[in-house]
PDB file of N, CA and C in Angstrom:
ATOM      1  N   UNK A   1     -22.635 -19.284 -28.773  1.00  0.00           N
ATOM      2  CA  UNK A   1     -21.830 -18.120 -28.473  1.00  0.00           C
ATOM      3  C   UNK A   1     -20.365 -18.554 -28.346  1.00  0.00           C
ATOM      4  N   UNK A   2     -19.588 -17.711 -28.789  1.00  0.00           N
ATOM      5  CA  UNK A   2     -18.330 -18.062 -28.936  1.00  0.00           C
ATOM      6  C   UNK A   2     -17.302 -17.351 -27.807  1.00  0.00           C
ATOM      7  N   UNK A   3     -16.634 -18.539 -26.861  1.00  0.00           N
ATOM      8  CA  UNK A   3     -15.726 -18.082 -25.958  1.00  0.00           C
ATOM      9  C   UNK A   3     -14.366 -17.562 -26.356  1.00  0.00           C
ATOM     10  N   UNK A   4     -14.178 -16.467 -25.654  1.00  0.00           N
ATOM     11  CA  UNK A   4     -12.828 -15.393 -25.514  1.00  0.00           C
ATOM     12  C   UNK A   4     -11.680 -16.828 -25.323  1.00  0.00           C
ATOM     13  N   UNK A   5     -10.870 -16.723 -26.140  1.00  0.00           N
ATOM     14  CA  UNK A   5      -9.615 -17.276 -25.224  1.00  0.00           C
ATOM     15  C   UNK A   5      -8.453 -16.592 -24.557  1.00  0.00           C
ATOM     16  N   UNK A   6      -8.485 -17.640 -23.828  1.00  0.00           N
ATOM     17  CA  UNK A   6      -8.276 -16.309 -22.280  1.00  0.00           C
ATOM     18  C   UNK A   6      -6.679 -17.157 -21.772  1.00  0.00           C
ATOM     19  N   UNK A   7      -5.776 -16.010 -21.585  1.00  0.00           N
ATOM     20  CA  UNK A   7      -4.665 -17.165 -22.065  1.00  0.00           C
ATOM     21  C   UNK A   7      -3.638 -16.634 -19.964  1.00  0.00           C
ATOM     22  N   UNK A   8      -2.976 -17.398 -19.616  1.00  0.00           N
ATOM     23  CA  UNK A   8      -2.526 -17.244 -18.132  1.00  0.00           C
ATOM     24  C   UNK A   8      -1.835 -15.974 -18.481  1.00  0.00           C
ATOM     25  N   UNK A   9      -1.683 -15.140 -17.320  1.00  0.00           N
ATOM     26  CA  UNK A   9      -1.069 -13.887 -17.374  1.00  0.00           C
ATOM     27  C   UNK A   9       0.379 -14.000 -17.602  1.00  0.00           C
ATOM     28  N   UNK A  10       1.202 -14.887 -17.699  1.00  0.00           N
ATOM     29  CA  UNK A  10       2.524 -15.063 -17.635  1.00  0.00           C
ATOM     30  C   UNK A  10       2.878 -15.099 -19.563  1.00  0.00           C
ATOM     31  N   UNK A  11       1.513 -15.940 -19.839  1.00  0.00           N
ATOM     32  CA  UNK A  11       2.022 -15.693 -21.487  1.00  0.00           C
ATOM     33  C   UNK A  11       1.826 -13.802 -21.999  1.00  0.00           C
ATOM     34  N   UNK A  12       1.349 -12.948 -21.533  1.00  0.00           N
ATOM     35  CA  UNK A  12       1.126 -11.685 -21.537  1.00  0.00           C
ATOM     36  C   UNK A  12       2.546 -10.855 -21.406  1.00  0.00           C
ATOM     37  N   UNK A  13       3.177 -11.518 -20.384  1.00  0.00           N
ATOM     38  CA  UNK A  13       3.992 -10.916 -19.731  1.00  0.00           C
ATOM     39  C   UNK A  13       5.417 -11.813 -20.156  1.00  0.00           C
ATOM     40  N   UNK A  14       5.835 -12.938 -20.433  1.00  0.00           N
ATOM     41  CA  UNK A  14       6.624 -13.194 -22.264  1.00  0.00           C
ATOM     42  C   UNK A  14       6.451 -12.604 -22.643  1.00  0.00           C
ATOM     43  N   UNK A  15       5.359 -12.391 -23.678  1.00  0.00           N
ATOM     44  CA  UNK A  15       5.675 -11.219 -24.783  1.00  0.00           C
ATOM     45  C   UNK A  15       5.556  -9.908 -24.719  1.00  0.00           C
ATOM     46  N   UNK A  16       5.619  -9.425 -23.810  1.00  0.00           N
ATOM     47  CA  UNK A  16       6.498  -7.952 -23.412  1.00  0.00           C
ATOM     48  C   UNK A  16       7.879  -8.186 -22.820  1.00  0.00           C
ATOM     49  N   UNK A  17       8.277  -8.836 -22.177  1.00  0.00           N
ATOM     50  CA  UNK A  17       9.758  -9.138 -21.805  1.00  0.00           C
ATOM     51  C   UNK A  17      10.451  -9.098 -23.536  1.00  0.00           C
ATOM     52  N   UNK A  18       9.757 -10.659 -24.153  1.00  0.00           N
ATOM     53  CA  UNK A  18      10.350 -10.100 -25.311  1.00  0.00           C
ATOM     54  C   UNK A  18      10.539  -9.012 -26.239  1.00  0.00           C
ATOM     55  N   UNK A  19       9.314  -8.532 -26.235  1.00  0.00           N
ATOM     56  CA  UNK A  19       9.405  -6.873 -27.018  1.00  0.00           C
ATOM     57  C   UNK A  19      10.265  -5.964 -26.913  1.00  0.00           C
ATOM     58  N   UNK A  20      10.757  -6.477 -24.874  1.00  0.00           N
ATOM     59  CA  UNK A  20      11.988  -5.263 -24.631  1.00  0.00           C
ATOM     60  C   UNK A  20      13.337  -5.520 -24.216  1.00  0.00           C
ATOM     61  N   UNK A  21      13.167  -7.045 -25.152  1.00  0.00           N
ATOM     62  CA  UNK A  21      14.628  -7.576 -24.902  1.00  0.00           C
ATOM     63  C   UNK A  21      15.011  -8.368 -23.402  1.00  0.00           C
ATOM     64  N   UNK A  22      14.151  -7.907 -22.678  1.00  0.00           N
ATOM     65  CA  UNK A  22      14.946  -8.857 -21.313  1.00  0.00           C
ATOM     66  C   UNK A  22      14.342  -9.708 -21.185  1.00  0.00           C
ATOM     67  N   UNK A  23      15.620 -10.761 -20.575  1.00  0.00           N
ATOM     68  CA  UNK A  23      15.423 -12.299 -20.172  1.00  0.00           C
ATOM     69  C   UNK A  23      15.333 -12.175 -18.917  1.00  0.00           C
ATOM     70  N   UNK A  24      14.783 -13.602 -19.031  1.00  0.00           N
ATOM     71  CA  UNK A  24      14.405 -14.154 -17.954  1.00  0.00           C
ATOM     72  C   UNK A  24      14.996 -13.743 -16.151  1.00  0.00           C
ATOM     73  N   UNK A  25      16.659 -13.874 -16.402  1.00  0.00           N
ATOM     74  CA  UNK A  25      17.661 -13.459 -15.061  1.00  0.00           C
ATOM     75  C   UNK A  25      17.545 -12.208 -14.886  1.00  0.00           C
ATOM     76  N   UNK A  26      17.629 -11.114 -16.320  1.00  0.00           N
ATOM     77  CA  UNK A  26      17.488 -10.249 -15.730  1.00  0.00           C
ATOM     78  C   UNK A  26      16.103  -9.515 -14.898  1.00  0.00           C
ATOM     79  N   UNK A  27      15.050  -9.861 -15.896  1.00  0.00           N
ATOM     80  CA  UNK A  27      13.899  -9.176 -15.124  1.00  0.00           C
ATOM     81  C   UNK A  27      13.532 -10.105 -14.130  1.00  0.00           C
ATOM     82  N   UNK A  28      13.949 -11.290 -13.517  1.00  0.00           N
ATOM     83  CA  UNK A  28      14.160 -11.661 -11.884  1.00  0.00           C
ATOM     84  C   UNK A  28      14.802 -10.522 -10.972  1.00  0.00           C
ATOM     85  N   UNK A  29      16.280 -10.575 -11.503  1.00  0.00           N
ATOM     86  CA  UNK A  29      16.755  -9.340 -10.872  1.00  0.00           C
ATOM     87  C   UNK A  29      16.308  -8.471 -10.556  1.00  0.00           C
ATOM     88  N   UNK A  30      15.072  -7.828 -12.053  1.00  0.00           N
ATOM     89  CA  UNK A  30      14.425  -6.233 -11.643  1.00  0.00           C
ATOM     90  C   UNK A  30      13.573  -6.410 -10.919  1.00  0.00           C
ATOM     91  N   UNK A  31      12.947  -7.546 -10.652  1.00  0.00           N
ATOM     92  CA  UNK A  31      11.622  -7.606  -9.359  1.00  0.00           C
ATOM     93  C   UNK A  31      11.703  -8.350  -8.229  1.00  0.00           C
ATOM     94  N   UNK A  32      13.388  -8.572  -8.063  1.00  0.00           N
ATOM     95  CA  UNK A  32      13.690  -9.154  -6.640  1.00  0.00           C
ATOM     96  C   UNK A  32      13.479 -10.754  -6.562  1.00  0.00           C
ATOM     97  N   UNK A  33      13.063 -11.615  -7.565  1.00  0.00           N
ATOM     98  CA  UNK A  33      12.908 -13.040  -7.330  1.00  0.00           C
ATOM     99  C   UNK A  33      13.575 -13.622  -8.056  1.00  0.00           C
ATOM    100  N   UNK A  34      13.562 -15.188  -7.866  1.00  0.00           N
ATOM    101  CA  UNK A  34      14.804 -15.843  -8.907  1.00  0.00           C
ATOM    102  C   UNK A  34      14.585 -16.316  -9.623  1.00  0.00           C
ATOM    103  N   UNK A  35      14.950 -16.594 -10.874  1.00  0.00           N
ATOM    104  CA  UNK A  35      14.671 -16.584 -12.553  1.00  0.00           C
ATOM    105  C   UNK A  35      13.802 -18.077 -12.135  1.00  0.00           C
ATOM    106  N   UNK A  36      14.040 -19.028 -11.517  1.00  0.00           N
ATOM    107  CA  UNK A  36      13.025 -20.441 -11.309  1.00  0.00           C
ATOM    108  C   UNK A  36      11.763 -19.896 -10.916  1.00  0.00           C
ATOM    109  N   UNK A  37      11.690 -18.772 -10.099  1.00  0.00           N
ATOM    110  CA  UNK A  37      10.214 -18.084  -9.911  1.00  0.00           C
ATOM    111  C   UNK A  37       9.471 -17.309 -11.312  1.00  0.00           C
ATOM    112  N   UNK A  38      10.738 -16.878 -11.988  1.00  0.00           N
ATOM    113  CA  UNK A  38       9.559 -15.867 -13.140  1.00  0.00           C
ATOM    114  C   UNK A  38       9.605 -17.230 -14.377  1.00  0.00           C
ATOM    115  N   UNK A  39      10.440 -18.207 -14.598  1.00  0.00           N
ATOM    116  CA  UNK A  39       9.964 -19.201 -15.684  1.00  0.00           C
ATOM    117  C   UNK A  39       8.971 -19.635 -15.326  1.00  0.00           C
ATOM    118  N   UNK A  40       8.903 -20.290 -13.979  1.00  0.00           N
ATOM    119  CA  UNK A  40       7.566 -20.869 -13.493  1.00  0.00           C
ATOM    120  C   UNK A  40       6.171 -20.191 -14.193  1.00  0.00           C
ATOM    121  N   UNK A  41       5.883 -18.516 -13.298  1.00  0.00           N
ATOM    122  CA  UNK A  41       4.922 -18.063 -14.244  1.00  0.00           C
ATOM    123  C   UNK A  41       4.831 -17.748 -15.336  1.00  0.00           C
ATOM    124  N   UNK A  42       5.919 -17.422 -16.247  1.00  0.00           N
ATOM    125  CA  UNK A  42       6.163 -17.340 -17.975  1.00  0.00           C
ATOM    126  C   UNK A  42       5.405 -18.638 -18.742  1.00  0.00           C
ATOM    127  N   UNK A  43       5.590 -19.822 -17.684  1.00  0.00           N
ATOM    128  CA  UNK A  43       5.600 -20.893 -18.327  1.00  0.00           C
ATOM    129  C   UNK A  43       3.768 -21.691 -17.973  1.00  0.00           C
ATOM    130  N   UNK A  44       3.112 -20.570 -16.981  1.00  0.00           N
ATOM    131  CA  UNK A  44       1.696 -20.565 -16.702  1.00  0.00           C
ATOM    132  C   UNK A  44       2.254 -21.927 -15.730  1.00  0.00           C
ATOM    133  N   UNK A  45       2.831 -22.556 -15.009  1.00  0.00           N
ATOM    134  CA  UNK A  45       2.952 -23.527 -14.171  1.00  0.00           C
ATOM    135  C   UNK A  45       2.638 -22.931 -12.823  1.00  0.00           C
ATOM    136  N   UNK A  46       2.710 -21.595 -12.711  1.00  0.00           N
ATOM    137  CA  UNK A  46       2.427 -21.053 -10.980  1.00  0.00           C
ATOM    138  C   UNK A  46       1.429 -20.258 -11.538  1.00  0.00           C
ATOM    139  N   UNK A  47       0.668 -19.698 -10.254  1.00  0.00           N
ATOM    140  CA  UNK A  47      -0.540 -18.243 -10.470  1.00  0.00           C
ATOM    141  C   UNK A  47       0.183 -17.492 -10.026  1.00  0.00           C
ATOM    142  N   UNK A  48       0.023 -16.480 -10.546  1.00  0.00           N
ATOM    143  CA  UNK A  48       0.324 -14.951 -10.213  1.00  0.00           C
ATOM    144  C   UNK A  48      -0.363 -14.506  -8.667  1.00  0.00           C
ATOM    145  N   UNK A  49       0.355 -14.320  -7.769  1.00  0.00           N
ATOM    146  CA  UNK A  49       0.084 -13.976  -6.337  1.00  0.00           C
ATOM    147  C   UNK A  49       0.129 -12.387  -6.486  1.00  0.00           C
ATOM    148  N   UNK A  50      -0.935 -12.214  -5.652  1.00  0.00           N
ATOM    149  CA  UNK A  50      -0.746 -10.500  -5.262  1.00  0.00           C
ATOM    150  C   UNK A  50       0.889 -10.065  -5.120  1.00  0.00           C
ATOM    151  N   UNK A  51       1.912 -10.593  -4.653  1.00  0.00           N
ATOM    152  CA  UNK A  51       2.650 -10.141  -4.337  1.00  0.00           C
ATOM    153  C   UNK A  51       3.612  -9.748  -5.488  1.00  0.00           C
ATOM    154  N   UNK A  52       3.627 -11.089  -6.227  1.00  0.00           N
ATOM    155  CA  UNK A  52       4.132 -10.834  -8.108  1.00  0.00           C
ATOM    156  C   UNK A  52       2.999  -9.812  -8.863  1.00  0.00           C
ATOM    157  N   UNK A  53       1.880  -9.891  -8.486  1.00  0.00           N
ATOM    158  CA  UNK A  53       1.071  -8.745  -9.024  1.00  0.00           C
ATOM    159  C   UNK A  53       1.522  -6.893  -9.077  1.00  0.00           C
ATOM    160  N   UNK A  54       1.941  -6.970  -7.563  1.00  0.00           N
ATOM    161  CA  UNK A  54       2.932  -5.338  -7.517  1.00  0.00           C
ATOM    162  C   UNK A  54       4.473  -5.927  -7.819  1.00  0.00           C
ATOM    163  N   UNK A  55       4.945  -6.458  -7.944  1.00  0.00           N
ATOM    164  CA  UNK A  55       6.380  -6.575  -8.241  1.00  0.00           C
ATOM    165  C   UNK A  55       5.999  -6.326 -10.157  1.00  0.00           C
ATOM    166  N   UNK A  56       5.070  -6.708 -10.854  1.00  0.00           N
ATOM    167  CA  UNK A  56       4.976  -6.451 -12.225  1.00  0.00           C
ATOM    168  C   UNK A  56       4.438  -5.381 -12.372  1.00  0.00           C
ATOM    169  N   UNK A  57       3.511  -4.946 -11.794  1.00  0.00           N
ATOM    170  CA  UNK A  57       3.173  -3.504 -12.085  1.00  0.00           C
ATOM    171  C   UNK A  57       4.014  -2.284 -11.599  1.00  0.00           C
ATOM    172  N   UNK A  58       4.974  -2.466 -10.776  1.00  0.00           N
ATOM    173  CA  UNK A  58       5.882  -1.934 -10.863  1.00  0.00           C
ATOM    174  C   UNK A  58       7.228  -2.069 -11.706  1.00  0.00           C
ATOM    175  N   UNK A  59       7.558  -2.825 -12.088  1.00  0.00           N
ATOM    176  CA  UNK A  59       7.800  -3.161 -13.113  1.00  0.00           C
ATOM    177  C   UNK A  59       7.117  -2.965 -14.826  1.00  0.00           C
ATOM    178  N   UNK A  60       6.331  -3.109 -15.394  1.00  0.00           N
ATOM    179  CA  UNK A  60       5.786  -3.180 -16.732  1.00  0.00           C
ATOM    180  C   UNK A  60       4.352  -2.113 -16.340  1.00  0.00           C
ATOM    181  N   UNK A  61       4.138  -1.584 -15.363  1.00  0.00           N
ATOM    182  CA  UNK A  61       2.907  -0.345 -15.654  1.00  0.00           C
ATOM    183  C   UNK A  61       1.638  -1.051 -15.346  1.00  0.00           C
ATOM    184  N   UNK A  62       1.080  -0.401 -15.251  1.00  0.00           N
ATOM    185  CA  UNK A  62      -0.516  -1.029 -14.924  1.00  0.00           C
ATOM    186  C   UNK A  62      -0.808  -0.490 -13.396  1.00  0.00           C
ATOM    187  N   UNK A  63      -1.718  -1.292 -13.002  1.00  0.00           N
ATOM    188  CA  UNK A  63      -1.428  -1.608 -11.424  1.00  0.00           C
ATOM    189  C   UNK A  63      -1.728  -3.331 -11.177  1.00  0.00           C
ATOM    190  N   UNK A  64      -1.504  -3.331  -9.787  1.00  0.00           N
ATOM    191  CA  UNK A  64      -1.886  -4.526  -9.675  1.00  0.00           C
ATOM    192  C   UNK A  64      -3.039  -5.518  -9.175  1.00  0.00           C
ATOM    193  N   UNK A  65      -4.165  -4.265  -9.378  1.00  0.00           N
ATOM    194  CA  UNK A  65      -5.600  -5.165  -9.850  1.00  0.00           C
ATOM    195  C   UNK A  65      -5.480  -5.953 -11.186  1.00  0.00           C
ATOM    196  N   UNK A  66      -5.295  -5.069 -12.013  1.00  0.00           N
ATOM    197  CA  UNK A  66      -5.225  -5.294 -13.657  1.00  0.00           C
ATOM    198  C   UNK A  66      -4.696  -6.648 -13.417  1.00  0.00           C
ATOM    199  N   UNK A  67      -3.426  -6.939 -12.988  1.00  0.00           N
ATOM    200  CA  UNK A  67      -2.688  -8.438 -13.131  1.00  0.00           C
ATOM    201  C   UNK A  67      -3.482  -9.252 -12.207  1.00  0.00           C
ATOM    202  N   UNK A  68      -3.841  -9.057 -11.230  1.00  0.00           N
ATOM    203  CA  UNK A  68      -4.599  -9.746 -10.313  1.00  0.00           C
ATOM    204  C   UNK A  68      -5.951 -10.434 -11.238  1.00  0.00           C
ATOM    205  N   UNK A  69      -7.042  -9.490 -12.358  1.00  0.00           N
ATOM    206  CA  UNK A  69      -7.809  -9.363 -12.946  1.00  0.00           C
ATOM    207  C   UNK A  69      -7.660 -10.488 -14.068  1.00  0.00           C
ATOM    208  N   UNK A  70      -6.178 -10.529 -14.596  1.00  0.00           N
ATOM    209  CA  UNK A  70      -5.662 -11.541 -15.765  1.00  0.00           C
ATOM    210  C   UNK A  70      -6.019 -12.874 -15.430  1.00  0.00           C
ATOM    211  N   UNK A  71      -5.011 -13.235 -13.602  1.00  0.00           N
ATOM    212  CA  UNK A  71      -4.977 -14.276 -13.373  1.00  0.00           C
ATOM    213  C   UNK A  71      -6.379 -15.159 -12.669  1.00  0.00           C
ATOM    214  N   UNK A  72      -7.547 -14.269 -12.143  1.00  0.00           N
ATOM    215  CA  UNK A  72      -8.782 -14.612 -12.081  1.00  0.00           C
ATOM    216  C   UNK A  72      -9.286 -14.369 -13.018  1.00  0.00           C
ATOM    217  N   UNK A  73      -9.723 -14.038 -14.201  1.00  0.00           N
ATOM    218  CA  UNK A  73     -10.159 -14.563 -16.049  1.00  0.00           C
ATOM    219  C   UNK A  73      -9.909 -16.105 -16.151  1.00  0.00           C
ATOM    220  N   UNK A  74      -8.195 -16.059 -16.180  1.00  0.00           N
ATOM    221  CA  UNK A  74      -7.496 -17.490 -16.546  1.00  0.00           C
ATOM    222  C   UNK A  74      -8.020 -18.304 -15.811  1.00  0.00           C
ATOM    223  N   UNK A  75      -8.375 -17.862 -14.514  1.00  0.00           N
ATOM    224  CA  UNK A  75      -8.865 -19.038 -13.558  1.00  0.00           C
ATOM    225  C   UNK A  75     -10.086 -19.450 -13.866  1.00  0.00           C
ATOM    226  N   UNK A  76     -11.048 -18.556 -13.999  1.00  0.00           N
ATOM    227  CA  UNK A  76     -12.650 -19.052 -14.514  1.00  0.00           C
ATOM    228  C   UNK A  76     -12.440 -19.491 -15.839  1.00  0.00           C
ATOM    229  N   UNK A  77     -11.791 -19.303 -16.466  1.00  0.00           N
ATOM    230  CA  UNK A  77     -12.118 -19.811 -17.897  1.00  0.00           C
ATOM    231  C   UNK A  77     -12.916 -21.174 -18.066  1.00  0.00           C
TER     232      UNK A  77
END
């Protein structure tokens, strides 16, 4: 049987930043933390904490089970 690859929630969330044009400083700015906090998870080096979980779903839509949901996948993988 062939496994899903299941990729950290931060690569998800790159490529929607890119889709809508903002970098890195600014969408720190839009969710209150500092651009060394959102490369970190862009870059899958941190987990996504509940607390970045509602700072993105308020931000990019969803809620923040859904992101919570990404970063426990990535974790069992």
């Amino acid at each position: 049987m062939r496994q899903a690859i299941v990729s950290h929630p931060g690569v998800m969330v790159s490529n929607m930043l890119e889709d809508l044009g903002v970098g890195v400083r600014q969408f720190a700015k839009n969710i209150g933390v500092t651009p060394a906090t959102v490369s970190r998870f862009l870059s899958g080096k941190t987990a996504l904490t509940p607390a970045l979980a509602i700072q993105l779903s308020a931000a990019l839509g969803s809620n923040p089970a859904f992101w919570m949901r990404l970063q426990t996948n990535y974790d069992l993988r």
